[in-house]
PDB file of N, CA and C in Angstrom:
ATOM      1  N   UNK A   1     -47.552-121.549 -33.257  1.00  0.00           N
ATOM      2  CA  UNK A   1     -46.319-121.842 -32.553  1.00  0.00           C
ATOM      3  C   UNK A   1     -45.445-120.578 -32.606  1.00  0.00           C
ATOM      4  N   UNK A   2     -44.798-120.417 -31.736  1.00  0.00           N
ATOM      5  CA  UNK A   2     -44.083-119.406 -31.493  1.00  0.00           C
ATOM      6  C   UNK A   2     -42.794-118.893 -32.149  1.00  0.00           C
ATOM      7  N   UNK A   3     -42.054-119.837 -32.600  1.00  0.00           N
ATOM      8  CA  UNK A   3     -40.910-119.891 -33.210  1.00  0.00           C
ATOM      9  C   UNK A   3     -41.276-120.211 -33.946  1.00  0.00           C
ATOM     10  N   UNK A   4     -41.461-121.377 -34.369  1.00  0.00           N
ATOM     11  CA  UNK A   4     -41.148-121.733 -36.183  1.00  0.00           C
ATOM     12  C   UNK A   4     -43.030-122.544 -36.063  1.00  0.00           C
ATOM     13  N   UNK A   5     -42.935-122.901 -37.298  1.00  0.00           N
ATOM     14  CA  UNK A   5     -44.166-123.468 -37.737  1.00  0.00           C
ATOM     15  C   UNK A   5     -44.463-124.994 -37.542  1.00  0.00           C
ATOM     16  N   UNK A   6     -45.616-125.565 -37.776  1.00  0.00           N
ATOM     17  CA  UNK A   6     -45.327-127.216 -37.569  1.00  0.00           C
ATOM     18  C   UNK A   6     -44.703-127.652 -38.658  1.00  0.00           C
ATOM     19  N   UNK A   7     -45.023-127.737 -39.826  1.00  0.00           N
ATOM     20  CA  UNK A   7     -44.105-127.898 -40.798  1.00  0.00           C
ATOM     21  C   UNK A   7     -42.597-128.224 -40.336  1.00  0.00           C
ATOM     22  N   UNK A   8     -42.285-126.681 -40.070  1.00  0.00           N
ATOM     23  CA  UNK A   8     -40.645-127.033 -39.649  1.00  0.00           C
ATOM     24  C   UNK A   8     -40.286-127.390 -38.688  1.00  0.00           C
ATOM     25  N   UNK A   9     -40.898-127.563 -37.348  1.00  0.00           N
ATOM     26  CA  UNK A   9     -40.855-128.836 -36.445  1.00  0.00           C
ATOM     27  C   UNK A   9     -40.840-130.238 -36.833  1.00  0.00           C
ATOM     28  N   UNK A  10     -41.908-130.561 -37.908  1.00  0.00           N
ATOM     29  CA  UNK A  10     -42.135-131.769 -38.622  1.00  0.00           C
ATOM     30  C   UNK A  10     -40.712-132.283 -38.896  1.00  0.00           C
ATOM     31  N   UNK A  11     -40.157-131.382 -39.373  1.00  0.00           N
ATOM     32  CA  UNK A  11     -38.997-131.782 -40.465  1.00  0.00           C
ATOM     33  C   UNK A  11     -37.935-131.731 -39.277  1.00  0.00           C
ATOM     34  N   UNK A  12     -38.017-130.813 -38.422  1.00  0.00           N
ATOM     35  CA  UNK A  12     -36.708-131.165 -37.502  1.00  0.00           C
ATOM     36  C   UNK A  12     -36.776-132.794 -36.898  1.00  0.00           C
ATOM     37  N   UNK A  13     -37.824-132.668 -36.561  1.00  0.00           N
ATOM     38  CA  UNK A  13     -37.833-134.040 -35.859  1.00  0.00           C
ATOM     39  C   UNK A  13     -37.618-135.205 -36.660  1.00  0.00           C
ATOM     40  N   UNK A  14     -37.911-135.271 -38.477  1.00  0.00           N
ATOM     41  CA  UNK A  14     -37.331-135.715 -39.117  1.00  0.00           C
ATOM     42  C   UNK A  14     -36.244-136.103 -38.877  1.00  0.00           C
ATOM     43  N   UNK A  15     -35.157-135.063 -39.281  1.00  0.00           N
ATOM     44  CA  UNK A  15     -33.889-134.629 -39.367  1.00  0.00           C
ATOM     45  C   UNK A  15     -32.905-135.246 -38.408  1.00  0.00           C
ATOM     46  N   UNK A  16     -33.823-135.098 -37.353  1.00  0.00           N
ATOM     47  CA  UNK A  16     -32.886-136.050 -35.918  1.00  0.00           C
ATOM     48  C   UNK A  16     -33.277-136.858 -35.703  1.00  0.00           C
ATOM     49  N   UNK A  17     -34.136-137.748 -36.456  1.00  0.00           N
ATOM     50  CA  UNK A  17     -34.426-139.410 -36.060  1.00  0.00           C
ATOM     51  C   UNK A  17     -35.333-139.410 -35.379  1.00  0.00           C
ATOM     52  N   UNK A  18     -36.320-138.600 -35.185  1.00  0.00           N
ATOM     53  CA  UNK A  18     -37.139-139.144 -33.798  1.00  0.00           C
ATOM     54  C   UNK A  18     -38.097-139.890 -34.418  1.00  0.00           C
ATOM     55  N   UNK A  19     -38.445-140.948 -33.147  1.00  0.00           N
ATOM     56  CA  UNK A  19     -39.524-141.631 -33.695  1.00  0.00           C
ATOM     57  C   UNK A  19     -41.122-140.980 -33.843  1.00  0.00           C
ATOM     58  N   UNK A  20     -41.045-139.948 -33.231  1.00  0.00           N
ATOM     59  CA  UNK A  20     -42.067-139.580 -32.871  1.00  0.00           C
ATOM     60  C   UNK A  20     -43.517-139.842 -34.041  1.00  0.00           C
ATOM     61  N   UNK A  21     -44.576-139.650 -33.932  1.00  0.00           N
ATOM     62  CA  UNK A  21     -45.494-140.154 -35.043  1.00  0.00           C
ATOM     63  C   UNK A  21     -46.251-138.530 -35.542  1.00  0.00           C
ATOM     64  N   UNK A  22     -46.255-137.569 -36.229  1.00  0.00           N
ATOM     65  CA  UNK A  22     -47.202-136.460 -36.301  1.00  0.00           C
ATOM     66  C   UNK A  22     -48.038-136.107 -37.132  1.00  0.00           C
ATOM     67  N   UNK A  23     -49.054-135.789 -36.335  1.00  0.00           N
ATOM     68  CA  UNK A  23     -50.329-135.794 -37.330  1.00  0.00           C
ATOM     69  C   UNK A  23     -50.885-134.164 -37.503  1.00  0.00           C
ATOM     70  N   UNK A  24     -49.923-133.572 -38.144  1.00  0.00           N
ATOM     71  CA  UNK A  24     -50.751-132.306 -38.506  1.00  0.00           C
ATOM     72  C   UNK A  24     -52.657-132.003 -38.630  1.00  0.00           C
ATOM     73  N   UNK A  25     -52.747-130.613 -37.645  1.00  0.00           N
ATOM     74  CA  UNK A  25     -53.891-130.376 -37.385  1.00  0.00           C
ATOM     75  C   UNK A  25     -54.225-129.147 -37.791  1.00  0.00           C
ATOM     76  N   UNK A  26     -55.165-128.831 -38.523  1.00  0.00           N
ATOM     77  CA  UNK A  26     -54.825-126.675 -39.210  1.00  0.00           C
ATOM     78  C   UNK A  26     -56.218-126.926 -39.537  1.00  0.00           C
ATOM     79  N   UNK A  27     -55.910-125.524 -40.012  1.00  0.00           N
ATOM     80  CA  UNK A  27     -57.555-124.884 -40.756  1.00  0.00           C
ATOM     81  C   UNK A  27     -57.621-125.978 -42.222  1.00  0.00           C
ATOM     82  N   UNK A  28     -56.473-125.436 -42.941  1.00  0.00           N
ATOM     83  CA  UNK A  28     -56.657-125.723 -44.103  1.00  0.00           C
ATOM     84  C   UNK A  28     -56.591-127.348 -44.686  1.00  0.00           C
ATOM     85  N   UNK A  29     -57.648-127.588 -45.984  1.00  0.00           N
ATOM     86  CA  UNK A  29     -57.922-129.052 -46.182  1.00  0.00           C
ATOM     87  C   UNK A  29     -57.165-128.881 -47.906  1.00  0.00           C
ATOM     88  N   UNK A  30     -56.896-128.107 -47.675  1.00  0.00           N
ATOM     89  CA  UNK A  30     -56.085-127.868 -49.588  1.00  0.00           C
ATOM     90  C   UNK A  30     -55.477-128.957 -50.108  1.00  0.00           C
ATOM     91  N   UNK A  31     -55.535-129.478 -50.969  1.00  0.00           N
ATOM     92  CA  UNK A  31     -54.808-130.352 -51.563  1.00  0.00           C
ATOM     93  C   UNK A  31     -53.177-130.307 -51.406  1.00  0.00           C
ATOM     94  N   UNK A  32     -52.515-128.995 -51.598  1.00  0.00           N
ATOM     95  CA  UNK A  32     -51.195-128.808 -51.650  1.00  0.00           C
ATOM     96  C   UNK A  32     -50.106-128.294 -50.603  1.00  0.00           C
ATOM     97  N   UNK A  33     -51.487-127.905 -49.562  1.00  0.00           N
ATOM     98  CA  UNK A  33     -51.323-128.475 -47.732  1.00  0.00           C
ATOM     99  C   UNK A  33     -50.883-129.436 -47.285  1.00  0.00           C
ATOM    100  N   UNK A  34     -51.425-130.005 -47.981  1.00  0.00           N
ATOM    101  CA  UNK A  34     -51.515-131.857 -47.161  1.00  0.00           C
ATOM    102  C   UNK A  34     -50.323-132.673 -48.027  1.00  0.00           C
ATOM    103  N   UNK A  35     -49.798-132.196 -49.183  1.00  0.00           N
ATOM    104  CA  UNK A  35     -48.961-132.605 -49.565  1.00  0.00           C
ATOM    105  C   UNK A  35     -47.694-131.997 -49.190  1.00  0.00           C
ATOM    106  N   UNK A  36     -47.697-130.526 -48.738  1.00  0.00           N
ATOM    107  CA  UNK A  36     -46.341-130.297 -48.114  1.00  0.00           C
ATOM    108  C   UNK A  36     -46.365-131.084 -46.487  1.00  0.00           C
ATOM    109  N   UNK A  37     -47.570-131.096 -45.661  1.00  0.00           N
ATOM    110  CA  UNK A  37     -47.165-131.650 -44.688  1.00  0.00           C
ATOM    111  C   UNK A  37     -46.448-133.225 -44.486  1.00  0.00           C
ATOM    112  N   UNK A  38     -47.080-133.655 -45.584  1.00  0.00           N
ATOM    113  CA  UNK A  38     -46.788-134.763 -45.810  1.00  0.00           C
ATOM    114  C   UNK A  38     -45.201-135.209 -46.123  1.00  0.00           C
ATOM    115  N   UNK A  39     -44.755-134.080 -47.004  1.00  0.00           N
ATOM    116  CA  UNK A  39     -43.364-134.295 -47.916  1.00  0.00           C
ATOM    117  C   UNK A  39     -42.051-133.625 -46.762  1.00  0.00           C
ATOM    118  N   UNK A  40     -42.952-133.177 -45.423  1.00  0.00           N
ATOM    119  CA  UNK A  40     -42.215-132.235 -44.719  1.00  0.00           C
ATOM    120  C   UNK A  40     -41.863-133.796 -43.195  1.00  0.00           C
ATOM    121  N   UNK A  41     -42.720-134.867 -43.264  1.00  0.00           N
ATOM    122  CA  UNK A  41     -42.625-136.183 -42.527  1.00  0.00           C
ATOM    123  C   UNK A  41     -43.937-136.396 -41.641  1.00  0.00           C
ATOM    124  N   UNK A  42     -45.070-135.983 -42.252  1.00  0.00           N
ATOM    125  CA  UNK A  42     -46.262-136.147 -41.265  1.00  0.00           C
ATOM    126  C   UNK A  42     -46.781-137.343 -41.426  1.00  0.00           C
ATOM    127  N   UNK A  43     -47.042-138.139 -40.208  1.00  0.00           N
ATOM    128  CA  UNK A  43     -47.861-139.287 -40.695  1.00  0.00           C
ATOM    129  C   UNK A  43     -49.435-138.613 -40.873  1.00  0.00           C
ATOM    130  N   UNK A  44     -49.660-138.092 -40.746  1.00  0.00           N
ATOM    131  CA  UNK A  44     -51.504-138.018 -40.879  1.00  0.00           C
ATOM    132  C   UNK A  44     -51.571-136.451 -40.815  1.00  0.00           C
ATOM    133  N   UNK A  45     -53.052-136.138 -41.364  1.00  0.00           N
ATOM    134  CA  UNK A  45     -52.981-134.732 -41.490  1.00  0.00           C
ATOM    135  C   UNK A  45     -54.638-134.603 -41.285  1.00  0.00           C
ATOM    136  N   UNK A  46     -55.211-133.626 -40.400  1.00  0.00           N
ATOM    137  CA  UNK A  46     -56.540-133.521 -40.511  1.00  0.00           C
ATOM    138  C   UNK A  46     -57.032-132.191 -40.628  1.00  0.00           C
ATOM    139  N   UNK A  47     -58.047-131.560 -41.332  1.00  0.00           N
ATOM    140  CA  UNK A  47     -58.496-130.386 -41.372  1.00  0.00           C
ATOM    141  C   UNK A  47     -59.361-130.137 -40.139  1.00  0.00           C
ATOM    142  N   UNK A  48     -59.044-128.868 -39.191  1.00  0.00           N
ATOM    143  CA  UNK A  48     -60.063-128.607 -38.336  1.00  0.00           C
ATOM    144  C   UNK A  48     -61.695-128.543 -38.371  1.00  0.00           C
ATOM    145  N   UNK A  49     -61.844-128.435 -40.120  1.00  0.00           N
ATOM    146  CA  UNK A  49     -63.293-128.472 -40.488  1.00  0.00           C
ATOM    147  C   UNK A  49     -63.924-129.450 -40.590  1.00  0.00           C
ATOM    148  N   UNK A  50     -63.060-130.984 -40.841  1.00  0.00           N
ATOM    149  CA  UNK A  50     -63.296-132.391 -40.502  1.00  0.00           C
ATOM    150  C   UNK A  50     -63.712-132.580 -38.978  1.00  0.00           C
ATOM    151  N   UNK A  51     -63.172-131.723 -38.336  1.00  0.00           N
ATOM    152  CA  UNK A  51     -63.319-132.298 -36.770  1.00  0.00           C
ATOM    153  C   UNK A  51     -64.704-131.878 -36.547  1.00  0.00           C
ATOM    154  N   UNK A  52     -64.713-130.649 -36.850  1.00  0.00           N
ATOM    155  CA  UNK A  52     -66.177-130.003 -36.398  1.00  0.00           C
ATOM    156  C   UNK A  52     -67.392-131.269 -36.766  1.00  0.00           C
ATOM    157  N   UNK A  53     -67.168-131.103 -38.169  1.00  0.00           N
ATOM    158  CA  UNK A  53     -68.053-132.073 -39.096  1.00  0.00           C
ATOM    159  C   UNK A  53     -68.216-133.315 -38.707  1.00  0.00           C
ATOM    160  N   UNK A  54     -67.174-134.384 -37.896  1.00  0.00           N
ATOM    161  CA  UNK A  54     -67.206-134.998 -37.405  1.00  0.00           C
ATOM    162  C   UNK A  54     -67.935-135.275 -36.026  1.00  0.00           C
ATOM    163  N   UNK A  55     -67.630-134.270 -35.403  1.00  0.00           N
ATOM    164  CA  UNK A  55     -68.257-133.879 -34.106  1.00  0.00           C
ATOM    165  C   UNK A  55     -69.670-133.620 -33.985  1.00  0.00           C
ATOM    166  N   UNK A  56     -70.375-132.966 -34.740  1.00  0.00           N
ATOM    167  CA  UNK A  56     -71.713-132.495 -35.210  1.00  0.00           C
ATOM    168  C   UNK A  56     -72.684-134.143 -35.479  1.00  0.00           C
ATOM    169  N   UNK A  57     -71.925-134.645 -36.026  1.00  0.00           N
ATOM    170  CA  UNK A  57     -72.122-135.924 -37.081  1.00  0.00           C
ATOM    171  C   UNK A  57     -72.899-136.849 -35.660  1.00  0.00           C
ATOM    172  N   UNK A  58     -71.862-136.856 -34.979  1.00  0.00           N
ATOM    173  CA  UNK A  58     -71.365-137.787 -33.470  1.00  0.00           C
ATOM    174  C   UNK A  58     -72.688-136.789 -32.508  1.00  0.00           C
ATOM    175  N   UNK A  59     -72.734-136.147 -31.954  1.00  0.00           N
ATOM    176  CA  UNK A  59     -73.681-135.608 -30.934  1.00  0.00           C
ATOM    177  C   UNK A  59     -75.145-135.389 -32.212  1.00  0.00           C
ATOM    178  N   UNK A  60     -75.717-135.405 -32.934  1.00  0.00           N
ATOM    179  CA  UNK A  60     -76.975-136.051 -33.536  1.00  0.00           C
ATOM    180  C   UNK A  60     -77.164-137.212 -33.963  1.00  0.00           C
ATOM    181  N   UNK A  61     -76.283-138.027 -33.739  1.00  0.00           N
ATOM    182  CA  UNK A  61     -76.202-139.396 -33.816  1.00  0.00           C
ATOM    183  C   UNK A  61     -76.751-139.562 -32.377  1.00  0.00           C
ATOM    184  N   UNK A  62     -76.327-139.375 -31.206  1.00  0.00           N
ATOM    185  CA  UNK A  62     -76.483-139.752 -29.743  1.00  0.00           C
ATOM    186  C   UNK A  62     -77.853-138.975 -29.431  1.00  0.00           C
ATOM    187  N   UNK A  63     -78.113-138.319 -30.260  1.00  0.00           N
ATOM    188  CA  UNK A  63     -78.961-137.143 -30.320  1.00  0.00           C
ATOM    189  C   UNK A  63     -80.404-138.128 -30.003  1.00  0.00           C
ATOM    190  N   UNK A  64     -80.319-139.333 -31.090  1.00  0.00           N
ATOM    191  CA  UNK A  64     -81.258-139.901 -31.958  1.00  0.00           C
ATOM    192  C   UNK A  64     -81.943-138.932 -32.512  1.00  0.00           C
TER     193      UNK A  64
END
């Protein structure tokens, strides 16, 4: 992001009530990642390396 980070988007949107719902998306699966996104107002948080892994999982599954 260009200006500020998701983090501090997270928290603005906090800050002003929005309802909005956010699910942080990044590289990192760190333990103390996921707890600042969290403490910053994220509802959900996923590591990009989950997606892959997920994805891989899903097309050799269909694969048979």
């Amino acid at each position: 992001m260009p200006r500020i980070d998701g983090l501090q988007a997270t928290r603005r949107l906090r800050e002003r009530g929005s309802p909005a719902h956010v699910v942080v998306l990044t590289q990192s699966d760190l333990a103390g990642d996921v707890l600042r996104a969290k403490r910053a107002g994220a509802d959900g948080y996923v590591a990009k390396t989950r997606i892959v892994q997920g994805l891989r999982a899903a097309i050799l599954e269909a694969a048979g």
